[in-house]
C-alpha atoms as a PDB file:
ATOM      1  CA  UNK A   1      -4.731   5.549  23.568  1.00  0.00           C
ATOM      2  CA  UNK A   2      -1.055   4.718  23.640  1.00  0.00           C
ATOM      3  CA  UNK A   3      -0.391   7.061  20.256  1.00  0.00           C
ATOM      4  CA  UNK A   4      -0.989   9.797  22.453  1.00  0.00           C
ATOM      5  CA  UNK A   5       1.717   9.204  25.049  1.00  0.00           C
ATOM      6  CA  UNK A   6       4.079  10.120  21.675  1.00  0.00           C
ATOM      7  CA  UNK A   7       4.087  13.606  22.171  1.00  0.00           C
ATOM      8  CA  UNK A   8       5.473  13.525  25.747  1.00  0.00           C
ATOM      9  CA  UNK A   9       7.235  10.997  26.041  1.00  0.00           C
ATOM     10  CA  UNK A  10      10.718  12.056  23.570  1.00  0.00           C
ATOM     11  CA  UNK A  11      10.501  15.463  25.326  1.00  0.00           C
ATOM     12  CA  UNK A  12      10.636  14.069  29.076  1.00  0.00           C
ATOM     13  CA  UNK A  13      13.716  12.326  27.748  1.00  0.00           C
ATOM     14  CA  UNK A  14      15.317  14.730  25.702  1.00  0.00           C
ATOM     15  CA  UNK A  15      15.032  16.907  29.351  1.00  0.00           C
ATOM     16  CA  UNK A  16      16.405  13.471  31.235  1.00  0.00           C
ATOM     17  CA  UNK A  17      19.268  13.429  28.861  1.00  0.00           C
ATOM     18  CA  UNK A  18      20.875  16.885  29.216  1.00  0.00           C
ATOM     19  CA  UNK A  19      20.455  16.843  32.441  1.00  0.00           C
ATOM     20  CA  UNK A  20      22.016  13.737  32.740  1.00  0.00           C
ATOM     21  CA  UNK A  21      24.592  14.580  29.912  1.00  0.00           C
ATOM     22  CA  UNK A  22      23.650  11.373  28.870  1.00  0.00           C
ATOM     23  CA  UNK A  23      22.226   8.219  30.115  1.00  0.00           C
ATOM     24  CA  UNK A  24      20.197   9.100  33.386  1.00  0.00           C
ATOM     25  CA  UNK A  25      19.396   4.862  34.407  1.00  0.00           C
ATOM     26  CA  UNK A  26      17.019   2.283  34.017  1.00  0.00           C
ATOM     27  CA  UNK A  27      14.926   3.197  37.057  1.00  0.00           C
ATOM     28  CA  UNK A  28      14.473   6.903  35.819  1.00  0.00           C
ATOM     29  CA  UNK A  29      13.931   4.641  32.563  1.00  0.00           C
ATOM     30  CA  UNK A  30      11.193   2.941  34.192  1.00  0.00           C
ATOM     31  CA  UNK A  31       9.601   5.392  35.927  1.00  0.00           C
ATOM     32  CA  UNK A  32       9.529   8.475  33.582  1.00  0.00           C
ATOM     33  CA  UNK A  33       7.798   5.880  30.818  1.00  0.00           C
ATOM     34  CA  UNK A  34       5.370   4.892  33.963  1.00  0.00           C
ATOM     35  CA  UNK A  35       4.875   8.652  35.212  1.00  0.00           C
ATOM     36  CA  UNK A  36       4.292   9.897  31.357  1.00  0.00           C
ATOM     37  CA  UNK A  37       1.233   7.272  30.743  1.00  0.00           C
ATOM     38  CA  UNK A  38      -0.403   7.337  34.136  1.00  0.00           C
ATOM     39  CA  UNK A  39      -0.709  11.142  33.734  1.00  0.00           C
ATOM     40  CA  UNK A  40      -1.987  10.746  30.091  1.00  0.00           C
ATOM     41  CA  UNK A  41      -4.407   7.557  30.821  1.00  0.00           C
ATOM     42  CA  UNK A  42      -5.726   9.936  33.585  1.00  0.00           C
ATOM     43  CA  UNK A  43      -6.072  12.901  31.809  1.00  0.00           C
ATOM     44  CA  UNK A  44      -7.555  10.920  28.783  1.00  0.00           C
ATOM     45  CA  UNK A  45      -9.948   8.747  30.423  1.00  0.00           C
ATOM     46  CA  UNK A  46     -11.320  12.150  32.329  1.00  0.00           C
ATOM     47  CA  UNK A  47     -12.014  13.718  29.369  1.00  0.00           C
ATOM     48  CA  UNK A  48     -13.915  10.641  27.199  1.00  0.00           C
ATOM     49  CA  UNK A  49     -15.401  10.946  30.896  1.00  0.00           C
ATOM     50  CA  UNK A  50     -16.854  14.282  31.216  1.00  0.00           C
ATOM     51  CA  UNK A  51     -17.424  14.602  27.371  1.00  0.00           C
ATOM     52  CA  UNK A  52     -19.813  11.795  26.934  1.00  0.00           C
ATOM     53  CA  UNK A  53     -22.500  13.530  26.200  1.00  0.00           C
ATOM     54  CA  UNK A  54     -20.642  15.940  23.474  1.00  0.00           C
ATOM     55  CA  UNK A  55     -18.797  12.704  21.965  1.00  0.00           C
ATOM     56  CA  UNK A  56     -22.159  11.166  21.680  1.00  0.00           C
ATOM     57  CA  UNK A  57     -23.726  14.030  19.007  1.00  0.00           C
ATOM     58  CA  UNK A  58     -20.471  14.392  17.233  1.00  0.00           C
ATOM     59  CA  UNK A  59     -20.418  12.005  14.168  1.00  0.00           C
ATOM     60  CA  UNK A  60     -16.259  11.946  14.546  1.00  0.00           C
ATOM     61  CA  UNK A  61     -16.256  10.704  17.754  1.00  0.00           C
ATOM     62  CA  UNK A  62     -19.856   9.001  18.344  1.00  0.00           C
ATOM     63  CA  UNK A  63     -17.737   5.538  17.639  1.00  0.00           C
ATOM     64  CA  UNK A  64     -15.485   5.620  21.227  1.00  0.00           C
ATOM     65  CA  UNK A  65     -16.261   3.010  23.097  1.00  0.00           C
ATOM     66  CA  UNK A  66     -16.751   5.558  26.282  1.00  0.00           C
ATOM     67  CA  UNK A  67     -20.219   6.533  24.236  1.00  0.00           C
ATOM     68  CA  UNK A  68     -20.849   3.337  22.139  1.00  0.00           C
ATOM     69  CA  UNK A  69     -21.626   0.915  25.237  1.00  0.00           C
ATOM     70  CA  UNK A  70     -18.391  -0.719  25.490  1.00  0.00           C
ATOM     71  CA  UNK A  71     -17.471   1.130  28.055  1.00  0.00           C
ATOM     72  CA  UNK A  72     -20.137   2.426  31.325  1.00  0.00           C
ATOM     73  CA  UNK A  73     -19.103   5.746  32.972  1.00  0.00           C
ATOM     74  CA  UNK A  74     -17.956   3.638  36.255  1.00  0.00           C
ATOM     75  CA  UNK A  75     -15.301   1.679  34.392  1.00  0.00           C
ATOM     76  CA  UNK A  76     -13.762   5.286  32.901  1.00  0.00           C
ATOM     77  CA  UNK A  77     -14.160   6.662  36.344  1.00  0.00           C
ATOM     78  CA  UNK A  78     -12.292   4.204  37.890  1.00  0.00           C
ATOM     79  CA  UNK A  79      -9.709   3.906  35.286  1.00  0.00           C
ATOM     80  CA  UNK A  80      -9.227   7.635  35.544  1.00  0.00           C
ATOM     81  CA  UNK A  81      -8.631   7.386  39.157  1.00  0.00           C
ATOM     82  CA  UNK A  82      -6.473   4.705  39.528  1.00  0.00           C
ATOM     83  CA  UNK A  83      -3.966   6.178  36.872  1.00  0.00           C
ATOM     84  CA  UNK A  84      -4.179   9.425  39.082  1.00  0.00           C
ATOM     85  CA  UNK A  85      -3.516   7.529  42.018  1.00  0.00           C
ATOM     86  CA  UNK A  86      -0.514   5.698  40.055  1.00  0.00           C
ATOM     87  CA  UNK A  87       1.075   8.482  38.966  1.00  0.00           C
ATOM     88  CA  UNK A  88       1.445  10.420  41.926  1.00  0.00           C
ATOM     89  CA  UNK A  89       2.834   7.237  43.455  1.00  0.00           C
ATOM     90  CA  UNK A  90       5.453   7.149  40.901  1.00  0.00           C
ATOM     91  CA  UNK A  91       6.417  10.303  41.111  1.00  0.00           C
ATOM     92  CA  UNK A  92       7.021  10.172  44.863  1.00  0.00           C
ATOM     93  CA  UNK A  93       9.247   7.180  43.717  1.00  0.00           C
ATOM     94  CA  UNK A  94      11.061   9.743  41.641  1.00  0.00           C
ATOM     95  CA  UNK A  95      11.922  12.291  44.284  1.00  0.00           C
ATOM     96  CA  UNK A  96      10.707  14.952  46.504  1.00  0.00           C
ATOM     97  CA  UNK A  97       9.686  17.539  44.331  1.00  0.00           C
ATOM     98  CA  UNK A  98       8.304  15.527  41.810  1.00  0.00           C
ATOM     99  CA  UNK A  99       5.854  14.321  44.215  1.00  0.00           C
ATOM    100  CA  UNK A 100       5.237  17.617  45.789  1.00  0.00           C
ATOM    101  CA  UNK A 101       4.383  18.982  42.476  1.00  0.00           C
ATOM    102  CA  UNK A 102       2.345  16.201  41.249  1.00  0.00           C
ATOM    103  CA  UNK A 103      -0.850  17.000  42.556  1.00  0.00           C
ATOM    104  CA  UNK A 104      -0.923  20.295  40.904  1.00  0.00           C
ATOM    105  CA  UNK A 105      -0.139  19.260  37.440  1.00  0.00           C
ATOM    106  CA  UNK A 106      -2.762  16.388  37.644  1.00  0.00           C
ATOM    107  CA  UNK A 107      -5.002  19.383  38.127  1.00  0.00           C
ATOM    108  CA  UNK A 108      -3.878  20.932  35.242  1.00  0.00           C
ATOM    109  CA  UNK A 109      -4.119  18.076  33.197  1.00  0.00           C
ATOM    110  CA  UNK A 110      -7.552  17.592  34.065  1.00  0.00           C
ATOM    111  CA  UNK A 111      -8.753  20.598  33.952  1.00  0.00           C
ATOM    112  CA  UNK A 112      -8.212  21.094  29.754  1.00  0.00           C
ATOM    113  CA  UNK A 113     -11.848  19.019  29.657  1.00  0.00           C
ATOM    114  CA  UNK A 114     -13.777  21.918  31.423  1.00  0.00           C
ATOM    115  CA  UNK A 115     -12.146  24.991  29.341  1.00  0.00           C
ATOM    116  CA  UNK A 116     -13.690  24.431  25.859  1.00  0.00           C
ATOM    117  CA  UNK A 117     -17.176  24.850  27.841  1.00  0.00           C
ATOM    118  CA  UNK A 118     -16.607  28.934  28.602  1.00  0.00           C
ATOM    119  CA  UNK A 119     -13.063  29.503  27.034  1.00  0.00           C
ATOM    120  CA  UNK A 120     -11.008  29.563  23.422  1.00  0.00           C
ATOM    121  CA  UNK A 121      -7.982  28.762  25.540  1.00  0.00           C
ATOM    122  CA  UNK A 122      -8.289  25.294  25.530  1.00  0.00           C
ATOM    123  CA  UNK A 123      -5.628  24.873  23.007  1.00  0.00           C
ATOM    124  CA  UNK A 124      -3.291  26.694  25.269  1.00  0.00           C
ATOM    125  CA  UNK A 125      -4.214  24.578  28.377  1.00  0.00           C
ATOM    126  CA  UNK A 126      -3.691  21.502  26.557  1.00  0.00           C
ATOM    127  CA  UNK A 127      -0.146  22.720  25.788  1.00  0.00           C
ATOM    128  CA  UNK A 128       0.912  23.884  28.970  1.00  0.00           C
ATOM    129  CA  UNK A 129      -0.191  20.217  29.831  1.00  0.00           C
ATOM    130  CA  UNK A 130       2.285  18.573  27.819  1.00  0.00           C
ATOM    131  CA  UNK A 131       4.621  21.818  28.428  1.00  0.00           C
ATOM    132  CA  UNK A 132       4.973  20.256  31.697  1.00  0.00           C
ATOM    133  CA  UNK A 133       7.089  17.021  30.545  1.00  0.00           C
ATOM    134  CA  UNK A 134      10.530  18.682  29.923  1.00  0.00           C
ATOM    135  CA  UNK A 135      10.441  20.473  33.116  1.00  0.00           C
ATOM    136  CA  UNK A 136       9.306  16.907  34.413  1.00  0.00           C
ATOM    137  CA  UNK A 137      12.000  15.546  33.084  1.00  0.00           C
ATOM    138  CA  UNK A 138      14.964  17.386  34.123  1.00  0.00           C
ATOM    139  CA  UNK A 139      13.067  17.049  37.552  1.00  0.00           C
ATOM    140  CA  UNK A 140      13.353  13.630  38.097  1.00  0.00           C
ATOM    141  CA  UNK A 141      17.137  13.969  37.151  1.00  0.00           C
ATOM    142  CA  UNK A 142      18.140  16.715  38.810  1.00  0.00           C
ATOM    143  CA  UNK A 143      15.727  17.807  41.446  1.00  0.00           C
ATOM    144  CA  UNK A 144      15.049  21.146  40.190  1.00  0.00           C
ATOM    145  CA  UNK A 145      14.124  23.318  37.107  1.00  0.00           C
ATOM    146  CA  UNK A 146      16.884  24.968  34.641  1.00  0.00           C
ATOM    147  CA  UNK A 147      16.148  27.842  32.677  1.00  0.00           C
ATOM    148  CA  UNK A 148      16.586  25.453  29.922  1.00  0.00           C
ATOM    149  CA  UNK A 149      14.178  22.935  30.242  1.00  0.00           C
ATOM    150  CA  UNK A 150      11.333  26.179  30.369  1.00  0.00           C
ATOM    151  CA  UNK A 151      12.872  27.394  27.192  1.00  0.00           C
ATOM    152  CA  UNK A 152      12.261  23.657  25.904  1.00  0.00           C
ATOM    153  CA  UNK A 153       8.915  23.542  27.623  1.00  0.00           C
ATOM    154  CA  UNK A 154       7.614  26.811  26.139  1.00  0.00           C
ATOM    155  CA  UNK A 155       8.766  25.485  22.863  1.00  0.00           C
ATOM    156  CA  UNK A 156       6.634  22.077  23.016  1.00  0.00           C
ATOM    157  CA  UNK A 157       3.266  24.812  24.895  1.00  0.00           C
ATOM    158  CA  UNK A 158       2.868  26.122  21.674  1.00  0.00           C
ATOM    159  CA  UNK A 159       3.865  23.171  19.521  1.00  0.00           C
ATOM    160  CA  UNK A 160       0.838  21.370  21.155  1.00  0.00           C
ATOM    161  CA  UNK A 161      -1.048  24.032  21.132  1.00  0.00           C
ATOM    162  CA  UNK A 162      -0.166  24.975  16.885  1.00  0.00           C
ATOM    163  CA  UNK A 163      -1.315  20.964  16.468  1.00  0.00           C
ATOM    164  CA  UNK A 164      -4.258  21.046  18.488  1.00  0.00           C
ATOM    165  CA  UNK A 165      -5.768  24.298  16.417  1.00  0.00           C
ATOM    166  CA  UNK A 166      -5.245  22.194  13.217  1.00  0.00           C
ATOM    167  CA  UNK A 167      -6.897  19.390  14.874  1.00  0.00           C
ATOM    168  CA  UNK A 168      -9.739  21.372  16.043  1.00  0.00           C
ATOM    169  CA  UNK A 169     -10.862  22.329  12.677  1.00  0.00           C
ATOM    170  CA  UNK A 170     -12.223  19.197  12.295  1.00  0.00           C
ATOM    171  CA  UNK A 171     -14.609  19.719  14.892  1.00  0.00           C
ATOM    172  CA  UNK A 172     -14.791  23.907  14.131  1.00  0.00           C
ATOM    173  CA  UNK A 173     -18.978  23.704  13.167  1.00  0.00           C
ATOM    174  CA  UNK A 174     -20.142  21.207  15.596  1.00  0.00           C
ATOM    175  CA  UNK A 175     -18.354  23.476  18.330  1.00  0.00           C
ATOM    176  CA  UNK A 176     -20.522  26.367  16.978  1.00  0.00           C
ATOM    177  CA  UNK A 177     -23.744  24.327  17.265  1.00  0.00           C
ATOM    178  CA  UNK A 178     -23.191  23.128  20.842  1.00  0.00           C
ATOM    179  CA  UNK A 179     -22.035  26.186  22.730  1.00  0.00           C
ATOM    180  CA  UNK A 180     -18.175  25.023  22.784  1.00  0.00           C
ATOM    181  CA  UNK A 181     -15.219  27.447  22.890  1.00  0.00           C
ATOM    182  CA  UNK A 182     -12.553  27.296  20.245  1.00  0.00           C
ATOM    183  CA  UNK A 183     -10.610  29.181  18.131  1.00  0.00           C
ATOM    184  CA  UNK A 184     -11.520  27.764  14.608  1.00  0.00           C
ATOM    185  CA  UNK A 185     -15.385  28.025  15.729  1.00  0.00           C
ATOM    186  CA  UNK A 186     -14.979  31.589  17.127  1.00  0.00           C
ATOM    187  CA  UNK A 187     -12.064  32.896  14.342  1.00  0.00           C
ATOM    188  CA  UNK A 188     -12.611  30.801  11.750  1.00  0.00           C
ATOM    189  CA  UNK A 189     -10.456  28.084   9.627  1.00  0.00           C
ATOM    190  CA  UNK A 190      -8.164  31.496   8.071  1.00  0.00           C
ATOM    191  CA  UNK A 191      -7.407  33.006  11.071  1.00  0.00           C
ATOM    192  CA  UNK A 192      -6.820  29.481  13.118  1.00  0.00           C
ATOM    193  CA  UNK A 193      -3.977  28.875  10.004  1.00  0.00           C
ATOM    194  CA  UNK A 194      -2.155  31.879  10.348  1.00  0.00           C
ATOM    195  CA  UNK A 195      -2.512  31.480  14.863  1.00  0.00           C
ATOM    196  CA  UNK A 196      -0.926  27.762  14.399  1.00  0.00           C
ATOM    197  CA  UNK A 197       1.767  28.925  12.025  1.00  0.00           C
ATOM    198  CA  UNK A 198       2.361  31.918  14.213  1.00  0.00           C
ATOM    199  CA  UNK A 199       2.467  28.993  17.476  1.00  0.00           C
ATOM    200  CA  UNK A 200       4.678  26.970  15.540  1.00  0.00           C
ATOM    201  CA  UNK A 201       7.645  29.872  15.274  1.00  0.00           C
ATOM    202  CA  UNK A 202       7.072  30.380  18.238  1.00  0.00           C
ATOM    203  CA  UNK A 203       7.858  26.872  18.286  1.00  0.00           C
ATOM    204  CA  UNK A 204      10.912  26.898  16.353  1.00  0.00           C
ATOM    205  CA  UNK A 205      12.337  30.324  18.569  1.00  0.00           C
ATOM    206  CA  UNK A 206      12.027  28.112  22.062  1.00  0.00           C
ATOM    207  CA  UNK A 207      13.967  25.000  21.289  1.00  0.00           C
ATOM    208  CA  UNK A 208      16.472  27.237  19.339  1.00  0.00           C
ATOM    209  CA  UNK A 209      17.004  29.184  22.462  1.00  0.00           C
ATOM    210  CA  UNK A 210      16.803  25.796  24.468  1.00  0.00           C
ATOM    211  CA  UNK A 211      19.926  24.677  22.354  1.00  0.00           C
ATOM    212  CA  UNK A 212      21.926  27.728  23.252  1.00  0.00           C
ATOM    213  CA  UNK A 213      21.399  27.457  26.798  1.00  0.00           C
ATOM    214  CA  UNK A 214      22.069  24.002  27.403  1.00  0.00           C
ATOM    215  CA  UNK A 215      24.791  24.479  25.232  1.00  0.00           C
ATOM    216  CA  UNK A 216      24.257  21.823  22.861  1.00  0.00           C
ATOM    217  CA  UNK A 217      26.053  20.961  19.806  1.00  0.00           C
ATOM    218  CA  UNK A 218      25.596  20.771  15.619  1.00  0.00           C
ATOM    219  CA  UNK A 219      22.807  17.696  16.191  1.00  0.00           C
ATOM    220  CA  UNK A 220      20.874  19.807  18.328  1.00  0.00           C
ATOM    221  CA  UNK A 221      20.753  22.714  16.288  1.00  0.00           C
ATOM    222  CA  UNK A 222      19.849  20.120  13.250  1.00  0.00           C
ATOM    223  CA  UNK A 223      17.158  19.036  15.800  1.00  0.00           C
ATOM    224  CA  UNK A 224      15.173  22.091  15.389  1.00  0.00           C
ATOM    225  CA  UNK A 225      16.216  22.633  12.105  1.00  0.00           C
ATOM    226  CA  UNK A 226      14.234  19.446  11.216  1.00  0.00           C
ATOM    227  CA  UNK A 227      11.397  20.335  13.496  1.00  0.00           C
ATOM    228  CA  UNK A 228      10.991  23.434  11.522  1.00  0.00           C
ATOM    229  CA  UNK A 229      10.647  21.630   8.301  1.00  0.00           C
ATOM    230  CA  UNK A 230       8.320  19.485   9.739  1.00  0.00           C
ATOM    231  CA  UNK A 231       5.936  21.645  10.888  1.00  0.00           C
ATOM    232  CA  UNK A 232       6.355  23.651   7.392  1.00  0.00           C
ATOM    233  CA  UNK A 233       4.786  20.544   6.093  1.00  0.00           C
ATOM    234  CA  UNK A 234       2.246  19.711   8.508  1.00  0.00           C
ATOM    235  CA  UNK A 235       0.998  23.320   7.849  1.00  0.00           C
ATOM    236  CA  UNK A 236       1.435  22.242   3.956  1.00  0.00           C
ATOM    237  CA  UNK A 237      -0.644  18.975   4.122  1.00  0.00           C
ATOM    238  CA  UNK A 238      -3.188  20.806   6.276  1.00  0.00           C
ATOM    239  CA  UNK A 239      -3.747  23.780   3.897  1.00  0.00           C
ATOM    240  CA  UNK A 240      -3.928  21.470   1.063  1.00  0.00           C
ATOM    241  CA  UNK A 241      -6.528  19.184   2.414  1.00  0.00           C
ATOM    242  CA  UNK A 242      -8.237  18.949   5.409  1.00  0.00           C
ATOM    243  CA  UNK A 243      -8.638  16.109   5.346  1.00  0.00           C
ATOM    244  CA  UNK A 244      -5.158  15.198   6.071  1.00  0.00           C
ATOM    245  CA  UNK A 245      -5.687  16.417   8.940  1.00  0.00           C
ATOM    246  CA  UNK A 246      -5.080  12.952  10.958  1.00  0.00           C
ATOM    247  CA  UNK A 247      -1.883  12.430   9.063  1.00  0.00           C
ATOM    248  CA  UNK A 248      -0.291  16.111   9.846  1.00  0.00           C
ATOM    249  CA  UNK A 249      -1.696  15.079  13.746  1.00  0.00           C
ATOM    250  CA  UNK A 250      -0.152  12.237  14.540  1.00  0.00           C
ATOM    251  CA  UNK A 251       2.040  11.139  12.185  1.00  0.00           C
ATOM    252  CA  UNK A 252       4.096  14.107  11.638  1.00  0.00           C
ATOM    253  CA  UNK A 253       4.373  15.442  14.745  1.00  0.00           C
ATOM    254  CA  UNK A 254       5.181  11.705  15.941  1.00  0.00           C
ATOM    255  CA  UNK A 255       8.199  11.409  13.659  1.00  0.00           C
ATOM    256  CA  UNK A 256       9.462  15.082  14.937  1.00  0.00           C
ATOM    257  CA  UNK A 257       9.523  14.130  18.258  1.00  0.00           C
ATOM    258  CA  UNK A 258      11.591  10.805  17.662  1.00  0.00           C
ATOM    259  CA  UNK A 259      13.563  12.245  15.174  1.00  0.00           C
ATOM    260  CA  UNK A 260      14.329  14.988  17.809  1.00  0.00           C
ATOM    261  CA  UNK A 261      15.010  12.592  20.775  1.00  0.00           C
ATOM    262  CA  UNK A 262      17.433  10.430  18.110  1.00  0.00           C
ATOM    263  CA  UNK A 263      20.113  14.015  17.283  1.00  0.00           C
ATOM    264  CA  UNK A 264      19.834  14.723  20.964  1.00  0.00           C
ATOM    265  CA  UNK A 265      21.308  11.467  22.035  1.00  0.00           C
ATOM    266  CA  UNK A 266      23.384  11.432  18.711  1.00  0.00           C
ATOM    267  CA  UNK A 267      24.943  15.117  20.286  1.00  0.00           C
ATOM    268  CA  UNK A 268      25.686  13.570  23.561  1.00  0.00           C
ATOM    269  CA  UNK A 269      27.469  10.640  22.770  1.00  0.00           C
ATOM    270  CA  UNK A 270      29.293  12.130  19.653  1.00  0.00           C
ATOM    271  CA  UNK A 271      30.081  15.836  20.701  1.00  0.00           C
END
């Protein structure tokens, strides 16, 4: 599921460009796109893979092909695999400590399917996954981590994580009836509002402090301004209607990220 790769992808980037202070090449180009998919084909084809049988009873997801027939557990397993296999290649294209470090973070990655089965933390562990792509980034540019690109990957933990409790509210009472961990099935949909509003300031906090570190200019700082406004109405749509729920998902949190990626490179070439 291509959409997906949205999230990531502006934030590795956005890392690749200030550490760059600008462009950072094609082949990092290349690469970074081709390191940011593998790791999200892998880590999305193990989950329609171990969830089968959960995707099967739930009447939102009973429709994926990985439980409809189109696709047999073998194809998914080897699918998952060879985008493992792919992205630790690339990243040992990259440089030495990407490829050092990409065997753990696959394992990170694929460990989010296992945690809804004994832990609320899921939502956490999915951002932490996608928390990795900044560092990532300024990784593959530099070789090493700045305390900036943590600031920014805190920042886009708990922006996944903020999204992923609105998300999960979709699925709060069939998690209740099967045994599976989360916090709108264990909280409720009241208190899993106010814990993804809380997420996103924490949000907001990170990639303001991210901006001050990396001492960044005026498009920057409008950066996060706009992020904040965004998320204000993702909560909005959310709270009015969940139903909407698919639209605050992907579509807003889609625009913020390309919206964020598009001041960043307007602050290094014009500032």
């Amino acid at each position: 599921m291509f959409q997906h790769s949205i999230f990531s992808l502006p934030f590795i980037f956005i890392a690749m460009i200030v550490a760059a202070n600008g462009w950072f090449g094609l082949k990092l180009l290349i690469l970074g796109t081709l390191a940011a998919m593998s790791a999200r084909n892998a880590a999305m084809g193990f989950n329609r893979y171990v969830d089968r049988i959960f995707d099967a009873k739930n009447p939102r997801t009973a429709s994926r092909p990985s439980v409809d027939g189109r696709l047999d557990g073998m194809s998914i397993a080897i699918f998952t695999v060879v985008n493992a296999f792919v992205f630790m290649a690339v990243a040992y294209f990259i440089n030495e400590m990407a490829f050092y470090l990409s065997l753990p973070v696959l394992i990170v990655l694929l460990s989010y399917s296992y945690f809804k089965r004994f832990s609320s933390m899921a939502h956490i562990v999915l951002g932490i996954s996608l928390g990795f792509a900044p560092m990532a980034g300024a990784i593959a540019v530099l070789g090493n981590i700045p305390l900036w690109s943590v600031f920014l990957s805190i920042g886009v933990v708990f922006w996944v994580a903020g999204f992923d409790l609105l998300y999960s509210l979709q699925d709060m009472e069939f998690d209740k009836s099967n045994g599976l961990h989360s916090i709108p099935s264990r909280y409720g949909s009241a208190a899993t509002l106010k814990i993804s509003a809380f997420f996103h300031m924490i949000t907001v906090v990170f990639w303001g402090w991210f901006v001050h570190l990396a001492a960044l200019g005026v498009f920057a700082e409008l950066a996060v301004i706009f992020s904040a406004g965004m998320l204000m109405y993702e909560h909005y749509l959310v709270r009015k209607d969940f139903t909407k729920i698919d639209k605050a998902f992907f579509t807003v949190n889609g625009y913020l990220g390309f919206v964020f990626i598009g001041l960043i490179i307007l602050d290094e070439v014009l500032i």
